[in-house]
N, C-alpha and C. Protein backbone atom coordinates (compact mmCIF):
# COMPACT_ATOMS: atom_id res chain seq x y z
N UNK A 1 0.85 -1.18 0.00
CA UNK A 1 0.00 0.00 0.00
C UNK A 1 0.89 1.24 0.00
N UNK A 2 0.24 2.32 -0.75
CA UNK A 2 1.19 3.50 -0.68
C UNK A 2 0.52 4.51 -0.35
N UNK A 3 1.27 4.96 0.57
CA UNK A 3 0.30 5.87 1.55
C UNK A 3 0.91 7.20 1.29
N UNK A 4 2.17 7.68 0.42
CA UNK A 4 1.82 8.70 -0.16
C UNK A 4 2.28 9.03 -1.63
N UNK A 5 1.94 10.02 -2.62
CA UNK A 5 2.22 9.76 -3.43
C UNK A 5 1.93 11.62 -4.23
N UNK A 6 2.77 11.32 -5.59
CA UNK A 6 3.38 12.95 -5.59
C UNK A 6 2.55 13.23 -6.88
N UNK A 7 1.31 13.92 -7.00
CA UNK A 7 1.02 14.36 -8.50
C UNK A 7 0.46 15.84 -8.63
N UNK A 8 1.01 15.69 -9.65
CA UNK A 8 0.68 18.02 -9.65
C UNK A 8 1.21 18.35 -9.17
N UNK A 9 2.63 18.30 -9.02
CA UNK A 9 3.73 18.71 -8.09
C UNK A 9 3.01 19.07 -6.89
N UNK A 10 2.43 18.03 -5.86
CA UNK A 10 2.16 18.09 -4.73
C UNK A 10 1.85 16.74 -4.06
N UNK A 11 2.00 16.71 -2.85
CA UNK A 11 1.85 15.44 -1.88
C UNK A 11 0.54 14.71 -1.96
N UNK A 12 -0.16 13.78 -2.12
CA UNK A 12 -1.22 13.38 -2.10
C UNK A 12 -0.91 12.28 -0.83
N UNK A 13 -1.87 12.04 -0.29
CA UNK A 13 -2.18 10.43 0.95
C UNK A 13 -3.27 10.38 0.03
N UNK A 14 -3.23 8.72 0.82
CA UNK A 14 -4.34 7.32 0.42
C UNK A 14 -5.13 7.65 1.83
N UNK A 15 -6.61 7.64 1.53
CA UNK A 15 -7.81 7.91 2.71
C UNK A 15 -7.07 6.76 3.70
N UNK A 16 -6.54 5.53 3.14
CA UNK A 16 -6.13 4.99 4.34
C UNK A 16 -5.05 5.16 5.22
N UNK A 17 -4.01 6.33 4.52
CA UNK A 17 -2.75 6.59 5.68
C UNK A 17 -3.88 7.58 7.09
N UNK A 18 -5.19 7.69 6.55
CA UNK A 18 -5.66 8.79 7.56
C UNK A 18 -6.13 7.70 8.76
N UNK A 19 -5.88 6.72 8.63
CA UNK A 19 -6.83 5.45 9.54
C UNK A 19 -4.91 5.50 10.40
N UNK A 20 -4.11 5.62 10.38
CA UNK A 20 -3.06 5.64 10.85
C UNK A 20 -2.83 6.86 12.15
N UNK A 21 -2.87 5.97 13.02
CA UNK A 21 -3.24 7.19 14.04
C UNK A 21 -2.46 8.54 14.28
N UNK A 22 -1.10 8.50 14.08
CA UNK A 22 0.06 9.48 13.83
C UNK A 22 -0.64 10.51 12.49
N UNK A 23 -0.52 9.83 11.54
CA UNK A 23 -1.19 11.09 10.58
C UNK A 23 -2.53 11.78 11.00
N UNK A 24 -3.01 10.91 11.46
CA UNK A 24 -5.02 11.15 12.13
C UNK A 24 -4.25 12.58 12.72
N UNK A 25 -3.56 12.10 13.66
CA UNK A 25 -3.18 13.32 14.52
C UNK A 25 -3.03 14.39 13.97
N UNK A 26 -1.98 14.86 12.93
CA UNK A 26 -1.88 15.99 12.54
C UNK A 26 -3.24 16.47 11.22
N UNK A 27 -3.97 15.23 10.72
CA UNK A 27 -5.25 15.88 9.79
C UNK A 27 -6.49 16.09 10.73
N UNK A 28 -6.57 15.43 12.19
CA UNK A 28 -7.99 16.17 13.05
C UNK A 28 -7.49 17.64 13.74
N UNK A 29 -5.99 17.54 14.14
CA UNK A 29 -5.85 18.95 14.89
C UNK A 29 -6.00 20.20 13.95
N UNK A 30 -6.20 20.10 12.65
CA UNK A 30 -6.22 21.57 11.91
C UNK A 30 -7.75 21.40 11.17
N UNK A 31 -8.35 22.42 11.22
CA UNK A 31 -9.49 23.40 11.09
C UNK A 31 -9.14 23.51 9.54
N UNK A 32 -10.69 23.33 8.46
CA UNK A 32 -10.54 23.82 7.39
C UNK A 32 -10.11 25.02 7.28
N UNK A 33 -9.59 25.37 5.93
CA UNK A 33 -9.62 26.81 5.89
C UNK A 33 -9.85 26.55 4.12
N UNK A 34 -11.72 27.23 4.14
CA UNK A 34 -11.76 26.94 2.85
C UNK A 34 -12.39 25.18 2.46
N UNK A 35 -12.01 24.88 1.70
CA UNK A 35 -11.92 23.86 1.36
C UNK A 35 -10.52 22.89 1.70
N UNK A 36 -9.97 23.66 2.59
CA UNK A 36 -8.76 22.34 2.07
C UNK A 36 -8.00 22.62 3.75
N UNK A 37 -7.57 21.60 4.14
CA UNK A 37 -6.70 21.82 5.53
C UNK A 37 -5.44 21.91 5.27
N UNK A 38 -4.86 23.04 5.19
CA UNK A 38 -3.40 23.53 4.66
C UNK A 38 -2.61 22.94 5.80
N UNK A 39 -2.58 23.30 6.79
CA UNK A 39 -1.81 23.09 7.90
C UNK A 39 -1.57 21.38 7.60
N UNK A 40 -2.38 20.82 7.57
CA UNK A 40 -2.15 19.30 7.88
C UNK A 40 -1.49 18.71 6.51
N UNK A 41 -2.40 19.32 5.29
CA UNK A 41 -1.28 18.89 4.37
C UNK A 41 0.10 19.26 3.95
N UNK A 42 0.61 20.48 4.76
CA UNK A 42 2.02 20.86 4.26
C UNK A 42 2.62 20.11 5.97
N UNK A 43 2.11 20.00 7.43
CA UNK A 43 2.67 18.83 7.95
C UNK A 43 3.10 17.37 7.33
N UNK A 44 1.88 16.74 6.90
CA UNK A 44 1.85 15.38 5.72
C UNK A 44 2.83 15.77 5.08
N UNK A 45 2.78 16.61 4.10
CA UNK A 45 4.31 17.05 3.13
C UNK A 45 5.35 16.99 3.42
N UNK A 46 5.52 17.30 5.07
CA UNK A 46 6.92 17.65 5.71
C UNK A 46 7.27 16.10 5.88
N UNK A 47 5.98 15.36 6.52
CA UNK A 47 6.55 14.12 6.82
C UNK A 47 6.87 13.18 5.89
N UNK A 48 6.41 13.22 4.61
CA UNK A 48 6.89 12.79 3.40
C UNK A 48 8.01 13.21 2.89
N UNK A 49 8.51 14.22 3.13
CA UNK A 49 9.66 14.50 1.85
C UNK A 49 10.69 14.11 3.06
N UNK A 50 10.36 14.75 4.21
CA UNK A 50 11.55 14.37 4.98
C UNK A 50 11.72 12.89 5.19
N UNK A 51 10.72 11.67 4.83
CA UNK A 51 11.35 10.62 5.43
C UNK A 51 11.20 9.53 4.29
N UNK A 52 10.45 9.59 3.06
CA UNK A 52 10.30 8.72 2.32
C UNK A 52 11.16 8.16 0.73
N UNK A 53 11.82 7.18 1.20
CA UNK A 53 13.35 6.99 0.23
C UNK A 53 12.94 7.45 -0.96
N UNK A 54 12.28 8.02 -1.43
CA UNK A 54 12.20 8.25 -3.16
C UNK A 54 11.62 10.07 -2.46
N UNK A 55 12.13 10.41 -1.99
CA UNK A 55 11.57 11.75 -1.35
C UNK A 55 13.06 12.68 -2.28
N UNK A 56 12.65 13.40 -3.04
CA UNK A 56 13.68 14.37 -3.77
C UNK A 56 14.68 15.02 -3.29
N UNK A 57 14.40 15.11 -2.09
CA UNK A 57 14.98 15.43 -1.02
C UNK A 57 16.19 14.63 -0.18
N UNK A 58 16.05 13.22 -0.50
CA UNK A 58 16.80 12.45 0.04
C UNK A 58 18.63 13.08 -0.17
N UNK A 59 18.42 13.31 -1.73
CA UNK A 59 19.85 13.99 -1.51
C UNK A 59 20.95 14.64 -0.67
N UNK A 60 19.88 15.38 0.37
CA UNK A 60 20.47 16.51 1.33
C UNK A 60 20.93 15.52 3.08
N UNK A 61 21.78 15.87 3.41
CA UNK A 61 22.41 15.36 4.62
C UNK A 61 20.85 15.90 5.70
N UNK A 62 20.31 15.34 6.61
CA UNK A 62 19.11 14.92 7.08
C UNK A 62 19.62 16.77 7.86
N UNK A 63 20.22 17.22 8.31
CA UNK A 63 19.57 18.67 9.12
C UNK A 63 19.48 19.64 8.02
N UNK A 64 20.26 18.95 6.37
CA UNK A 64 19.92 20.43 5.39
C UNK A 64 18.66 19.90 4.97
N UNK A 65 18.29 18.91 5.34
CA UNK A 65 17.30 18.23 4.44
C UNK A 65 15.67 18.77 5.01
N UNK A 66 15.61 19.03 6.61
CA UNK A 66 14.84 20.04 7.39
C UNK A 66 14.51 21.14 6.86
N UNK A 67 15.53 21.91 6.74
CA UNK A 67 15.93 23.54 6.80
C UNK A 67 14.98 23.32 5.48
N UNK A 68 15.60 22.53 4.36
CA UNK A 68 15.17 22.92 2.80
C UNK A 68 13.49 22.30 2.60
N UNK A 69 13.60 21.39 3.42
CA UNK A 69 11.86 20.97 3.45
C UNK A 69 10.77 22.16 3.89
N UNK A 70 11.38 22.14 4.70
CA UNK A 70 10.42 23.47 5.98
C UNK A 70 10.37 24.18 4.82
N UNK A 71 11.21 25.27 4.65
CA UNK A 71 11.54 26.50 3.72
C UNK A 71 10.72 26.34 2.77
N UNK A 72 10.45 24.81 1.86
CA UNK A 72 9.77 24.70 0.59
C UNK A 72 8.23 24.35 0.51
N UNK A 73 7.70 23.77 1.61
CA UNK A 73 6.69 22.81 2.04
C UNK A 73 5.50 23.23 2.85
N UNK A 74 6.35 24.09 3.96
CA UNK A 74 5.42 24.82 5.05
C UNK A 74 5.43 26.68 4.41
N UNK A 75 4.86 26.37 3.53
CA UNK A 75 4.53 27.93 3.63
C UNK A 75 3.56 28.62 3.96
N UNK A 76 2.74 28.37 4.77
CA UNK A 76 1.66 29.34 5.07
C UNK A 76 2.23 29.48 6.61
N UNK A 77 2.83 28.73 6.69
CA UNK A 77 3.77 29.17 8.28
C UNK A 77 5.14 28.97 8.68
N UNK A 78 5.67 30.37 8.31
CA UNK A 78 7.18 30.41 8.17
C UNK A 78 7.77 30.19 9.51
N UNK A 79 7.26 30.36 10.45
CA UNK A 79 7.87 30.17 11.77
C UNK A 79 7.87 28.74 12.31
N UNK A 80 7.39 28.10 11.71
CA UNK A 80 7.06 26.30 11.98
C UNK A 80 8.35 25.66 12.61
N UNK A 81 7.81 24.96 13.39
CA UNK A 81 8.56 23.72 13.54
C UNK A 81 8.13 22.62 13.86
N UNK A 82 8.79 21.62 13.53
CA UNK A 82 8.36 20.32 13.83
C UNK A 82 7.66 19.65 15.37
N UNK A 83 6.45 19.87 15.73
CA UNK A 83 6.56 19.45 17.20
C UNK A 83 5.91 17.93 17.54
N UNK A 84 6.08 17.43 18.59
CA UNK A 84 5.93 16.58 18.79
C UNK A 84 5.39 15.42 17.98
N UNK A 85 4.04 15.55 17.78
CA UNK A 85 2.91 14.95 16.69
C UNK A 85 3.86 15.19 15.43
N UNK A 86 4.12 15.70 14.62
CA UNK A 86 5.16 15.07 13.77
C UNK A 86 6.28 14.35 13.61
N UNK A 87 6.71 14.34 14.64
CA UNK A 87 7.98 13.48 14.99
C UNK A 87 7.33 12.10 15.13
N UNK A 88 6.53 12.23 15.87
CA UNK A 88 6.22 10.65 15.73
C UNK A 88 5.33 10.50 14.45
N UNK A 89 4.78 11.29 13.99
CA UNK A 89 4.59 10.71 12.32
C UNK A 89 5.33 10.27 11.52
N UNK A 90 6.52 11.17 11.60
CA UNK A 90 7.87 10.53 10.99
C UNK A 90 8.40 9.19 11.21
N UNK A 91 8.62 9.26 12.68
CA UNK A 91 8.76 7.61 13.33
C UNK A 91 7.97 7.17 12.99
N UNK A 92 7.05 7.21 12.70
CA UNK A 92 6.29 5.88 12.07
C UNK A 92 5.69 5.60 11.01
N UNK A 93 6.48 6.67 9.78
CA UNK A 93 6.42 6.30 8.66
C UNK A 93 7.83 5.71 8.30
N UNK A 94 8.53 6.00 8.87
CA UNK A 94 10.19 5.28 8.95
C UNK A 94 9.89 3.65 9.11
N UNK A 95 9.15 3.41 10.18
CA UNK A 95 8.65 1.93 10.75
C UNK A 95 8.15 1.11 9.59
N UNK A 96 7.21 2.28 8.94
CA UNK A 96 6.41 1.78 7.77
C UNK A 96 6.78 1.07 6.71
N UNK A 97 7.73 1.57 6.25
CA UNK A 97 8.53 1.63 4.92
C UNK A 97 9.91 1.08 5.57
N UNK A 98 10.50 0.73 6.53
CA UNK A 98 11.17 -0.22 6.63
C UNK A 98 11.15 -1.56 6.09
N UNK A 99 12.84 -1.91 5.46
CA UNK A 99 13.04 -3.39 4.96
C UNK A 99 14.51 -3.12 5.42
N UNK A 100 15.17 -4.43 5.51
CA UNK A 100 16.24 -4.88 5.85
C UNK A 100 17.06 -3.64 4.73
N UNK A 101 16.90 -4.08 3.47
CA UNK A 101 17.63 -3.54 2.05
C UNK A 101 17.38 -2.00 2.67
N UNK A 102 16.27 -1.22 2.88
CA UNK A 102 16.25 0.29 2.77
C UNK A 102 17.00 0.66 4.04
N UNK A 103 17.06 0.02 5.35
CA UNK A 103 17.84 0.22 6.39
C UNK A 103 19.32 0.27 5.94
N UNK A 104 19.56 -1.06 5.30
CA UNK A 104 21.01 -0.56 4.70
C UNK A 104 21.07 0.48 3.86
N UNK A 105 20.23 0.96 3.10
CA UNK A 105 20.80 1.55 2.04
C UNK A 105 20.64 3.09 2.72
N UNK A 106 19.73 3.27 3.91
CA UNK A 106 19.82 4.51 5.00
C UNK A 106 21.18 4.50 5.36
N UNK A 107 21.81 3.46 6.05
CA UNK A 107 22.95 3.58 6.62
C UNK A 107 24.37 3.56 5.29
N UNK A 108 24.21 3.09 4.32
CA UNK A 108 25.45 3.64 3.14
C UNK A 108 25.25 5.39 3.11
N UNK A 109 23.54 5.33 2.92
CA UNK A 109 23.65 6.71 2.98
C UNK A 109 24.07 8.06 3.77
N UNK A 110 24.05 7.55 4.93
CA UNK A 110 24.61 8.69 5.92
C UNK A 110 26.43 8.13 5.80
N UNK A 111 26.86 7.44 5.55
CA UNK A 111 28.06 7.25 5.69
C UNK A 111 28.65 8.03 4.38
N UNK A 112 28.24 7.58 3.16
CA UNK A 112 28.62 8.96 2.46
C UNK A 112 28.45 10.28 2.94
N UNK A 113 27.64 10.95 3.23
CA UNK A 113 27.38 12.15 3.31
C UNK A 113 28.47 12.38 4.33
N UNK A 114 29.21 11.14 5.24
CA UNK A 114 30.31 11.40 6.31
C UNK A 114 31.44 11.71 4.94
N UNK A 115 31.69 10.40 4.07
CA UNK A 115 32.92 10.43 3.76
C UNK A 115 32.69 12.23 2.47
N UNK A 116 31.88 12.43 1.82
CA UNK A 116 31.52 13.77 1.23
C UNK A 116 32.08 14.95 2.25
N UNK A 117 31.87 14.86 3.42
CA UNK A 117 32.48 15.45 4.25
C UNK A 117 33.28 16.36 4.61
N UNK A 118 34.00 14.72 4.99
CA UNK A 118 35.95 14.15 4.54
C UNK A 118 36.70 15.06 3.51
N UNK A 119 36.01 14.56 2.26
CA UNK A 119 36.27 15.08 0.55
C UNK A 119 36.26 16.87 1.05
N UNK A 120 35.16 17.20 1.40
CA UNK A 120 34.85 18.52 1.11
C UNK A 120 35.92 19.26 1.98
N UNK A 121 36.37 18.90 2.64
CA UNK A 121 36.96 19.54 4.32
C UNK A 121 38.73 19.09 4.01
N UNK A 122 39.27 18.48 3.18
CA UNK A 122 40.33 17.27 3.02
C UNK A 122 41.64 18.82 2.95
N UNK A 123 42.41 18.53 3.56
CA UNK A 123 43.73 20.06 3.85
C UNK A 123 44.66 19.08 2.99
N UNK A 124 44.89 20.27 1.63
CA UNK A 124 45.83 19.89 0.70
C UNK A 124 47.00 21.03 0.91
N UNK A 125 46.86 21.87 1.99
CA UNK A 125 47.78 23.11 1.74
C UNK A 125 48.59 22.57 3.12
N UNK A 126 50.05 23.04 2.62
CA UNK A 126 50.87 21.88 3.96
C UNK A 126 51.42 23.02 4.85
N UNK A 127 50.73 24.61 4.68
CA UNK A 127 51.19 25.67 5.26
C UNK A 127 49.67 26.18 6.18
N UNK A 128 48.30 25.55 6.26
CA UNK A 128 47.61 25.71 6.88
C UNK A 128 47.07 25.54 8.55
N UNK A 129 46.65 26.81 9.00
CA UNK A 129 47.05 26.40 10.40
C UNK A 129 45.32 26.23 10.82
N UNK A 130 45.39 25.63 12.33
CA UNK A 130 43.80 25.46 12.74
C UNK A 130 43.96 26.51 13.64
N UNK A 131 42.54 26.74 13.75
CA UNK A 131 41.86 28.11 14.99
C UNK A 131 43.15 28.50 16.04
N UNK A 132 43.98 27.66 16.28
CA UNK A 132 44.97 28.27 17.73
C UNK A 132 46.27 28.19 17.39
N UNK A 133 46.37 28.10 15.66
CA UNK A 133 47.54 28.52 15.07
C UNK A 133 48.82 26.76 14.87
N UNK A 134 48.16 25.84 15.14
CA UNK A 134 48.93 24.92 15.06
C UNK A 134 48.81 24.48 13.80
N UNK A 135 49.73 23.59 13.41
CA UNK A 135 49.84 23.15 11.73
C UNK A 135 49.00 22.19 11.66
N UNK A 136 48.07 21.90 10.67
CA UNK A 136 47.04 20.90 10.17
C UNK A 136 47.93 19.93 9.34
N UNK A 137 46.94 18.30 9.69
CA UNK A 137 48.18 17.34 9.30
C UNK A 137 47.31 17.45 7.30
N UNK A 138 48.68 17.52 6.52
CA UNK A 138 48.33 17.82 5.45
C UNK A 138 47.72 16.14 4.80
N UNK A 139 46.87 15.81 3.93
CA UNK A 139 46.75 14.93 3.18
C UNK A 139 47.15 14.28 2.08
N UNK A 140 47.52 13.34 2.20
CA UNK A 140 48.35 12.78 1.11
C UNK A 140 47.35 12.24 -0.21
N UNK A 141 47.86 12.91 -1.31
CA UNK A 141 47.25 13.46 -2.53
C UNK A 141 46.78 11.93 -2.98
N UNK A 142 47.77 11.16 -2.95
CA UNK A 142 47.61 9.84 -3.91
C UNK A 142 47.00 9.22 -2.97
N UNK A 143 46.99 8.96 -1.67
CA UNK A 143 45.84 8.05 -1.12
C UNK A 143 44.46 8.38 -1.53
N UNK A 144 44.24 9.81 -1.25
CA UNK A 144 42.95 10.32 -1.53
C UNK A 144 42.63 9.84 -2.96
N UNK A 145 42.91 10.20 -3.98
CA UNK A 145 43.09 9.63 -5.46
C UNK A 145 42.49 8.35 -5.47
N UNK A 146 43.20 7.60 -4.66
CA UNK A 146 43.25 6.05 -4.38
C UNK A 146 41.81 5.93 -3.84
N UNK A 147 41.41 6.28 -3.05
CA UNK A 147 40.05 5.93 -2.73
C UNK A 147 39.07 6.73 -3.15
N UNK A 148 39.32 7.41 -3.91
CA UNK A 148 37.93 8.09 -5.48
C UNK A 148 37.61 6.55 -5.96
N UNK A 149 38.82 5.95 -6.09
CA UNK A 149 38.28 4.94 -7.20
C UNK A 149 38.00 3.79 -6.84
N UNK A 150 38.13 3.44 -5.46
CA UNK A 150 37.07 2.50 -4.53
C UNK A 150 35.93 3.48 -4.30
N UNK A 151 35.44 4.14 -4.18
CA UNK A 151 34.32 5.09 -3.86
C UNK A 151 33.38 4.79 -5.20
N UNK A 152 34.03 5.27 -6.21
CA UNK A 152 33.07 4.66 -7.03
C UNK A 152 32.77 3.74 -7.59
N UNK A 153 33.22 2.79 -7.19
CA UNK A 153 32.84 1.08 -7.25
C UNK A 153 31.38 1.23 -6.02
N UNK A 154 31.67 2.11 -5.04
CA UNK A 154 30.65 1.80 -3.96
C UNK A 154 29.50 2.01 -4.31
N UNK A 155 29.83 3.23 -5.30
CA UNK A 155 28.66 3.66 -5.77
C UNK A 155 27.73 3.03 -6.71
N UNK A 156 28.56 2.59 -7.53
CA UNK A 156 27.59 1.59 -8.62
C UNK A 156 27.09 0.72 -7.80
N UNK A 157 27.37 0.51 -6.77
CA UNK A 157 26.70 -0.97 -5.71
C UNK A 157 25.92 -0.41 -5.29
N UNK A 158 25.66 0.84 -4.64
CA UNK A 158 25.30 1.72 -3.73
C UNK A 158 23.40 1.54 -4.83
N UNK A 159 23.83 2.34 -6.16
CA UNK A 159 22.82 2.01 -7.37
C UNK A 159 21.93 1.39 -7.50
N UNK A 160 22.57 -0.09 -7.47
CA UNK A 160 22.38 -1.62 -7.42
C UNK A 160 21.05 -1.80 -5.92
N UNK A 161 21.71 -0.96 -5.10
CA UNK A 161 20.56 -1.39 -3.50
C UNK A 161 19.69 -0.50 -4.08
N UNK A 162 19.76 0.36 -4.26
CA UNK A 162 18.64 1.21 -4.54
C UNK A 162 17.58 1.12 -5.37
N UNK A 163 18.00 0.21 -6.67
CA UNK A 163 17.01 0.14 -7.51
C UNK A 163 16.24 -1.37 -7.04
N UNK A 164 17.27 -2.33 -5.96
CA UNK A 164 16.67 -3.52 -4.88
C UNK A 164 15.65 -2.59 -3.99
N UNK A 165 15.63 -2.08 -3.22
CA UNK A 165 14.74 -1.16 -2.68
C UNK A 165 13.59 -0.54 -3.20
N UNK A 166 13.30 0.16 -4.50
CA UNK A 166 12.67 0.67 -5.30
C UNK A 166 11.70 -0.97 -5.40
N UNK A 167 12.28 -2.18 -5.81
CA UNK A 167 11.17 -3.03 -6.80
C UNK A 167 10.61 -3.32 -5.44
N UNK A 168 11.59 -3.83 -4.39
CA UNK A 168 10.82 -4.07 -2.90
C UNK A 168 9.11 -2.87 -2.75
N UNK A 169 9.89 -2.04 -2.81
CA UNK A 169 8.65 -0.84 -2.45
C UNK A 169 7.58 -0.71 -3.34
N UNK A 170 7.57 -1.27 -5.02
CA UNK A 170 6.91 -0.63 -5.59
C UNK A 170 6.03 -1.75 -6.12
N UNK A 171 5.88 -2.95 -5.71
CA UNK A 171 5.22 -4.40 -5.62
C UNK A 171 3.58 -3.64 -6.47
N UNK A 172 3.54 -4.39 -7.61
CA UNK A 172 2.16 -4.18 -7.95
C UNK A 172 0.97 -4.74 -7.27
N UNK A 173 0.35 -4.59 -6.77
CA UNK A 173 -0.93 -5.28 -5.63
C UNK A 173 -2.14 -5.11 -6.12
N UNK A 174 -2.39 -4.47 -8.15
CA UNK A 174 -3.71 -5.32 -8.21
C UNK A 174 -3.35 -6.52 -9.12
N UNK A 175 -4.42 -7.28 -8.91
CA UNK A 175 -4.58 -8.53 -9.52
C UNK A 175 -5.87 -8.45 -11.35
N UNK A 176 -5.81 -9.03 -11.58
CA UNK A 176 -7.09 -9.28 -12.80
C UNK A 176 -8.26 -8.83 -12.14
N UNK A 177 -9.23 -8.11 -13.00
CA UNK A 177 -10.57 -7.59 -12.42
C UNK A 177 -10.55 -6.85 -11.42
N UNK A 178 -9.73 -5.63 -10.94
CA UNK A 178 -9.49 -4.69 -9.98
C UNK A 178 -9.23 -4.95 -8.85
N UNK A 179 -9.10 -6.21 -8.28
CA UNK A 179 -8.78 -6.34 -6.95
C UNK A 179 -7.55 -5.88 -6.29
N UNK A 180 -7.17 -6.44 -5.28
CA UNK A 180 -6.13 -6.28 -4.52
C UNK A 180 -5.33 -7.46 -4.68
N UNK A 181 -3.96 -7.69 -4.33
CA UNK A 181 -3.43 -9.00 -4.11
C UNK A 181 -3.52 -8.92 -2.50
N UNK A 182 -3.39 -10.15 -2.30
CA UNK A 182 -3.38 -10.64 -0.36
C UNK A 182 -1.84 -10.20 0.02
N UNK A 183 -1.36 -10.29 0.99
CA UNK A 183 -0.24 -10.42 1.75
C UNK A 183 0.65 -11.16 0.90
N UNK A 184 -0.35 -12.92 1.36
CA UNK A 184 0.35 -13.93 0.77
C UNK A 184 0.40 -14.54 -0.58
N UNK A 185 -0.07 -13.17 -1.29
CA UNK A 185 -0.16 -13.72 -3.02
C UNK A 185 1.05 -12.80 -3.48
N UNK A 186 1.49 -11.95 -3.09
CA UNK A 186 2.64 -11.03 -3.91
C UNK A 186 3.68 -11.44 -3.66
């Protein structure tokens, strides 16, 4: 089941992520306005882009990934923050969409964004000093070199989980004549 999903460049839920008591939470606490409950769907939005592996967003290291969600998502309230009742929406759309494969491929993922880091931060100047004036240990050019090109071996693997993850997640569940498939038929 997919409980959310992106068309018209905007967030849509399935009536049934609303039977989910965490989302319930943030779509009963807000008041129409109009026809449409803004508040709850740019919350829903937040909790989607921020946590769901095909979320566009995934790109960004998880505190730029906040800043740039909020900023893009919550606009009818710039002062927002995440409180409680979303956090555990999050937690438990994380729960949701858990598999062995996407847990790993969470954890390759924050480990790049460590070794990107590394890369970004890496002291090639052998005359550079830190904050209290002491010499920074310089990096040696050809190791670094050296592991670009294990790095991107990781990556084509890295690829490889991801598009394992994707078929995991994206299981067709109707059958002939509109139904559903069971649990134990897919």
């Amino acid at each position: 089941m997919k409980l959310f999903s992106i068309k018209n460049n905007s967030v849509n839920f399935s009536p049934e992520a609303l039977l989910i008591p965490e989302f319930r939470v943030l779509w009963d606490r807000d008041k129409f306005t109009g026809r449409m409950k803004v508040s709850a769907t740019e919350e829903l939005a937040y909790v989607f882009f921020m946590t769901d592996y095909q979320s566009p967003y995934m790109v960004y290291p998880e505190e730029e990934r906040k800043v740039i969600v909020k900023k893009e998502q919550v606009l009818s309230r710039p002062r927002w923050k995440p409180d409680a009742a979303v956090i555990l929406a999050i937690e438990k759309y994380e729960k949701l969409q858990q598999t062995p494969s996407l847990r790993l491929l969470k954890a390759v993922r924050g480990t790049l964004d460590k070794m990107t880091a590394y890369f970004e931060n890496i002291n090639f100047d052998p005359g550079a000093l830190d904050k209290e004036g002491k010499k920074l240990p310089v990096a040696d050019i050809g190791k670094a070199l050296e592991s670009t090109g294990k790095i991107s071996k990781a990556l084509a693997a890295i690829s490889e989980l991801e598009k394992k993850v994707k078929s995991e997640q994206n299981v067709d569940t109707t059958i002939r004549g509109g139904g559903s498939a069971g649990p134990y038929e897919r």
